[in-house]
Protein backbone atom coordinates (compact mmCIF):
# COMPACT_ATOMS: atom_id res chain seq x y z
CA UNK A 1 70.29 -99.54 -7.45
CA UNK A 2 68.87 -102.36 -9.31
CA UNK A 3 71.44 -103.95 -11.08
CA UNK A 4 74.28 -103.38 -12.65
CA UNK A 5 74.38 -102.33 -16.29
CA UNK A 6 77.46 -103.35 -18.09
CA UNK A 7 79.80 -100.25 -17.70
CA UNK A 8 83.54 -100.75 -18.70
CA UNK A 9 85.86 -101.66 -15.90
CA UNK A 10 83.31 -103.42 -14.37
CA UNK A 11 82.60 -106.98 -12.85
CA UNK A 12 80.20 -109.18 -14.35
CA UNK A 13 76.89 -110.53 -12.78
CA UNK A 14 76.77 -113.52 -10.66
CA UNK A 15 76.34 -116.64 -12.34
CA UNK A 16 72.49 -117.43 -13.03
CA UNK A 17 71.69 -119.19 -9.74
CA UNK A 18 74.81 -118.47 -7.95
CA UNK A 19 74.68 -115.82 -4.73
CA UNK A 20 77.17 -112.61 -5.61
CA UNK A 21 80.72 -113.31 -4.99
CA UNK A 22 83.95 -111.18 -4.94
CA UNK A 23 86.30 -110.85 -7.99
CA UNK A 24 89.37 -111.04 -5.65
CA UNK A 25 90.69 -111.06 -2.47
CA UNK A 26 92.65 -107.71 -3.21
CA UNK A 27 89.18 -106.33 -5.13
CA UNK A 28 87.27 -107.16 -1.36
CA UNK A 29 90.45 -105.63 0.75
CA UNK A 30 90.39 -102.50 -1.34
CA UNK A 31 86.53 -102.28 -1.23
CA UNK A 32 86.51 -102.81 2.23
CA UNK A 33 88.78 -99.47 2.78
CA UNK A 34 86.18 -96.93 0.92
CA UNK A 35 83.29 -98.83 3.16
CA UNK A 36 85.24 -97.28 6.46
CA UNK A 37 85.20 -94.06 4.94
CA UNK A 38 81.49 -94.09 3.78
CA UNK A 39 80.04 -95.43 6.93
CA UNK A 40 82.16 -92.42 8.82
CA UNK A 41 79.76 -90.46 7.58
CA UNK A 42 76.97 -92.14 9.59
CA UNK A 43 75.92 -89.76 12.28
CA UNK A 44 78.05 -91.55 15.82
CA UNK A 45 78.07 -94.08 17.69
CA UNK A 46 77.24 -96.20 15.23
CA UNK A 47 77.59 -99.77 15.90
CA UNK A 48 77.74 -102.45 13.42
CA UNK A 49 77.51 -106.18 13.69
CA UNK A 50 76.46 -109.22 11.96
CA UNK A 51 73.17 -111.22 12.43
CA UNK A 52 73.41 -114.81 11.46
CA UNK A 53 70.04 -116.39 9.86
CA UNK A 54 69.06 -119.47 7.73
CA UNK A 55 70.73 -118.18 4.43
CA UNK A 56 73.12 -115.33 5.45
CA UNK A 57 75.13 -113.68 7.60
CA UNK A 58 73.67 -109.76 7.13
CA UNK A 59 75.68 -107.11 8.36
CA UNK A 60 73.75 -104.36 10.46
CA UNK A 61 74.34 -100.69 11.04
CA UNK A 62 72.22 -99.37 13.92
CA UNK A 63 71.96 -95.89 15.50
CA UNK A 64 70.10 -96.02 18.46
CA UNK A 65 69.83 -92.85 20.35
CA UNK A 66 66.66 -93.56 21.56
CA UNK A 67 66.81 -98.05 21.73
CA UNK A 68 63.13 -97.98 23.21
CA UNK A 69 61.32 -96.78 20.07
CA UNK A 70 59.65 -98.97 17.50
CA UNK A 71 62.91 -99.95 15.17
CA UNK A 72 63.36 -98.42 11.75
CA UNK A 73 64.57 -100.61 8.87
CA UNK A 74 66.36 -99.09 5.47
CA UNK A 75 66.89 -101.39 2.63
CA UNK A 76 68.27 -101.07 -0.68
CA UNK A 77 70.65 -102.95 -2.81
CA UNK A 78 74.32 -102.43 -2.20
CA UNK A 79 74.85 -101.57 0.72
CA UNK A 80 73.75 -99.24 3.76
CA UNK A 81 76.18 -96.37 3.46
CA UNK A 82 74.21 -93.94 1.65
CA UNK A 83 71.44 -93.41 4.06
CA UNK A 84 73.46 -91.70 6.17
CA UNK A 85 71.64 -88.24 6.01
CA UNK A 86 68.34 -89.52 7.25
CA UNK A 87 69.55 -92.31 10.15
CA UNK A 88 69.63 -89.11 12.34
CA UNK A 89 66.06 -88.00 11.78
CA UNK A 90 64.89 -91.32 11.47
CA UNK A 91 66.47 -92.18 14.88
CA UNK A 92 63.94 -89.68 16.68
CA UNK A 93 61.14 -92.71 16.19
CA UNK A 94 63.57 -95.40 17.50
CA UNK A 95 66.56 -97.27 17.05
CA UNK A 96 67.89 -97.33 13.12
CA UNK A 97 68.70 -100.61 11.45
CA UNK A 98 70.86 -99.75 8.10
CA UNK A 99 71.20 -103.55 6.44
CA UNK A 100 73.56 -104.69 3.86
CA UNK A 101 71.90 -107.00 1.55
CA UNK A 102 73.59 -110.22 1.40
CA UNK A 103 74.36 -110.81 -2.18
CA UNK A 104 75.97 -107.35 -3.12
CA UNK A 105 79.32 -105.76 -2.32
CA UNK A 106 79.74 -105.36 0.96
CA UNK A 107 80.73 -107.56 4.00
CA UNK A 108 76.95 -109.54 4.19
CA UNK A 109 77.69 -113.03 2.75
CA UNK A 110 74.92 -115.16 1.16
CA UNK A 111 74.55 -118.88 1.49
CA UNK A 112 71.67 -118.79 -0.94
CA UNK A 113 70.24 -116.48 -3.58
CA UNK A 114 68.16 -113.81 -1.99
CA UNK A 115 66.24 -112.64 -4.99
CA UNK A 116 63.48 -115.38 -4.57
CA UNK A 117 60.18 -113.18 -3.37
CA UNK A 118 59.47 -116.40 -1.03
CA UNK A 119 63.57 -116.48 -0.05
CA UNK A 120 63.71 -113.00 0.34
CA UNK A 121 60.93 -112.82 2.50
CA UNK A 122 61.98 -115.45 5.07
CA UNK A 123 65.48 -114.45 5.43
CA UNK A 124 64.15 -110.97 6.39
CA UNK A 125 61.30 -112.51 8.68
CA UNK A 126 64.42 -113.91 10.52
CA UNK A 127 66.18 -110.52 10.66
CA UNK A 128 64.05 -108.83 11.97
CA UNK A 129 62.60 -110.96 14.28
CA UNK A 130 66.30 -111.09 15.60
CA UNK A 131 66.58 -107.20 15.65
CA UNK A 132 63.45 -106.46 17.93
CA UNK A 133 60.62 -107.88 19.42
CA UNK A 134 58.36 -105.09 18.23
CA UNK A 135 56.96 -104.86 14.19
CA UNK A 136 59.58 -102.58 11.80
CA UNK A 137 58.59 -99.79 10.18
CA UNK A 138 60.50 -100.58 6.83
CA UNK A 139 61.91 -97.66 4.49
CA UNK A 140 62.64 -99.25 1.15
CA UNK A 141 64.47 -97.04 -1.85
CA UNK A 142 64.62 -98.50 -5.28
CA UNK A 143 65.01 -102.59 -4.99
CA UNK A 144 64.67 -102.16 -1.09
CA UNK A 145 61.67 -100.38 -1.76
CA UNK A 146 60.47 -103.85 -3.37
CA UNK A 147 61.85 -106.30 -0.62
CA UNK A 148 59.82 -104.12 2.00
CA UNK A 149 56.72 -104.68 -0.40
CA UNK A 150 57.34 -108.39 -0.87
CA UNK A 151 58.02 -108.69 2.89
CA UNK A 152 54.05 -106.84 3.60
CA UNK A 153 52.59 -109.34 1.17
CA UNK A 154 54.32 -112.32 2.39
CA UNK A 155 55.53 -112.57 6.36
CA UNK A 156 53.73 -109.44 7.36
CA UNK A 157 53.92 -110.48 11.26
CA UNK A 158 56.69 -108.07 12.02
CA UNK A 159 56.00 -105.43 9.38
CA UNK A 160 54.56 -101.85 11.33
CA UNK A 161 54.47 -99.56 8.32
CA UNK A 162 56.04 -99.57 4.84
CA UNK A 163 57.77 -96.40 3.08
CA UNK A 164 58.72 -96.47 -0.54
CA UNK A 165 61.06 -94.14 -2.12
CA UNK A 166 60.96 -95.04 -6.33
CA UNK A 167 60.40 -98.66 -5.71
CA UNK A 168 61.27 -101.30 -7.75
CA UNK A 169 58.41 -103.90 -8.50
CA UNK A 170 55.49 -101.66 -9.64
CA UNK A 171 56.82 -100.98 -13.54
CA UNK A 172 59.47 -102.80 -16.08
CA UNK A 173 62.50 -100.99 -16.25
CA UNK A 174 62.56 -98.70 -19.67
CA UNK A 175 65.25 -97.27 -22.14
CA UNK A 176 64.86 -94.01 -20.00
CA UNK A 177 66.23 -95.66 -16.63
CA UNK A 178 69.16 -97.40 -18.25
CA UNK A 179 69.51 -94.24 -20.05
CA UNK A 180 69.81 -92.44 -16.69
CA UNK A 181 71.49 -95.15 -15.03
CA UNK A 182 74.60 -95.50 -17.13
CA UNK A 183 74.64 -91.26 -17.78
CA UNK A 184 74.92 -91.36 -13.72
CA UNK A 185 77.60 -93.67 -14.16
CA UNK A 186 79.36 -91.60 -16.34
CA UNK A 187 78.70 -88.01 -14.74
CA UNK A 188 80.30 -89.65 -11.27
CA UNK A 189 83.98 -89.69 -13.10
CA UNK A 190 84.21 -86.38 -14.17
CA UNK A 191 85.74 -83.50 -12.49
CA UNK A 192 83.93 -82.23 -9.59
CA UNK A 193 82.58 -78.34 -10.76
CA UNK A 194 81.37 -80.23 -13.67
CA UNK A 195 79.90 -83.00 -11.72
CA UNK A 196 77.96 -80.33 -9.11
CA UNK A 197 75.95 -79.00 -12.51
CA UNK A 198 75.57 -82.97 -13.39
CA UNK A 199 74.26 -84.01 -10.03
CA UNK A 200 71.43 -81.06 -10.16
CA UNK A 201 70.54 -82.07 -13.48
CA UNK A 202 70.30 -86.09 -12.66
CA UNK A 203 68.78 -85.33 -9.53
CA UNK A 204 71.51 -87.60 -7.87
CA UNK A 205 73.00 -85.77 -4.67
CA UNK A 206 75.09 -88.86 -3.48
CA UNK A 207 77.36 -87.97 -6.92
CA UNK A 208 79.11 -84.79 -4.89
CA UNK A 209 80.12 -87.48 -1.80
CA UNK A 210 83.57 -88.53 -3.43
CA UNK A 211 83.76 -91.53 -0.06
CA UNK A 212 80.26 -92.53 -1.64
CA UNK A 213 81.62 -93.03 -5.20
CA UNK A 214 84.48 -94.52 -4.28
CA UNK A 215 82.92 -97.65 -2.66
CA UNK A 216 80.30 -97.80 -5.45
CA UNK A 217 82.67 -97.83 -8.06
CA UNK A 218 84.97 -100.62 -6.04
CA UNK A 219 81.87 -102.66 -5.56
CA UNK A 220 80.87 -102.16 -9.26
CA UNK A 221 84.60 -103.34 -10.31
CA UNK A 222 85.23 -105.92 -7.57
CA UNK A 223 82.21 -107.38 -7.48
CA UNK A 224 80.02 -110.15 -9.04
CA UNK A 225 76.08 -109.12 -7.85
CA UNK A 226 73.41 -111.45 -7.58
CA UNK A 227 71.09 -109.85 -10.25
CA UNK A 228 68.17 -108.42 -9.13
CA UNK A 229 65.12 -107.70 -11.66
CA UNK A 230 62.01 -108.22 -9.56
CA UNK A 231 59.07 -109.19 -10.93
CA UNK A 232 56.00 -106.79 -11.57
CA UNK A 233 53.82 -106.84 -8.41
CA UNK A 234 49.76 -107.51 -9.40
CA UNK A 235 46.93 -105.83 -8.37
CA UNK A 236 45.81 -108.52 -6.14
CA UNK A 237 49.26 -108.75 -4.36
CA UNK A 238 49.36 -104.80 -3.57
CA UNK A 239 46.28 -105.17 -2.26
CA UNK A 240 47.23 -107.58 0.27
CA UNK A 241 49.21 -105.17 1.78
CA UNK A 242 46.84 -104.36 5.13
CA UNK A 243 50.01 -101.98 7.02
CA UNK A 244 50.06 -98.69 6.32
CA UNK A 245 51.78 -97.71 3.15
CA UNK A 246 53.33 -94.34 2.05
């Protein structure tokens, strides 16, 4: 997800210039209960731990079945949980990396604002260079798909491949996607034979995992986001992107 469009019941943005930050201590405990239950659903073993860099302390989900492989790296905003049906396919190239961007709800913590393309960039150069000593293939979806972009253009040292899935970064945001967004919002309360037809229609499958909804509506509630609007992406930068791209 992007952002977070105003929705009732729900926390503000961060401050402008201030990293994200928790509403409560009891908003954090009770988010921290649907993040168990969501990560369960991570194929097993999975281990998690924290890597400590510059500007953050990142939590890291990784299933390794096969640790020798090149490492695969999944970003988005939020939080890691709902790539759980692909870290098992994924895992057949090499170890899988799930990372919880520092800055949104979940248990990374942020010592400076991420959102910076050059800020973003380093704090992942870090990362990764902590994760493996071979390049990442990175698989971005939605704002991740745009910090595994801005990562190729800018520290592309440890960068193997990028994959986008509906990137942020290569068009403004229009009346349709708040439209959708805040309809998806929505559709995610109601009951769940109505929410089945709902899900087909919005094309949103993670709507029918109630453990997924639950921890996006406690982070949405209990939680004060950096905001994240990335700039458009020019020509020239996208062409500076020399990895392979898909």
């Amino acid at each position: 997800m992007l952002g977070i469009k105003r929705i009732t019941g729900a926390a503000d943005l961060a401050a402008e210039g201030e990293p994200g930050s928790w509403v409560s201590d009891a908003a954090r405990e009770k988010f921290m209960a649907a993040y168990e239950r969501a990560f369960a659903l991570w194929p097993q073993p999975c281990e998690e731990f924290d890597v400590e860099t510059a500007t953050a302390t990142t939590r890291v989900h990784a299933y390794r079945p096969h640790p020798d492989g090149p490492p695969v790296v999944l970003l988005s905003a939020f939080n890691a949980s709902g790539w759980y049906p692909h870290a098992a396919a994924l895992a057949k190239v090499g170890p899988v990396y799930g990372v919880d961007m520092p800055g949104d709800a979940n248990p990374s913590v942020a010592r400076a604002l991420m959102t910076p393309p050059a800020s973003c960039a380093a704090w992942l150069d870090e990362l990764l260079a902590q994760l493996s000593d071979r390049p990442a293939h990175l698989v971005g979806f939605s704002y991740g798909g745009w910090i595994a972009m801005n990562q190729a253009i800018r520290a592309p040292g440890r960068v193997a491949s990028v994959t986008l899935l509906d990137p942020a970064g290569l068009t403004r945001l229009d009346a349709r996607f708040w439209w959708w967004f805040s309809i998806s919002g929505l559709a995610s309360l109601t009951p769940m034979p109505l929410r089945r037809h709902l899900a087909r229609w919005l094309d949103s499958p993670a709507m029918l995992e109630p453990e997924l909804m639950t921890l996006m509506w406690a982070g949405t509630r209990g939680y004060r986001a950096e905001p994240k609007f990335p700039g458009i992406l020019t020509d020239d930068e996208l062409r500076a992107i020399t990895m392979p791209v898909r």
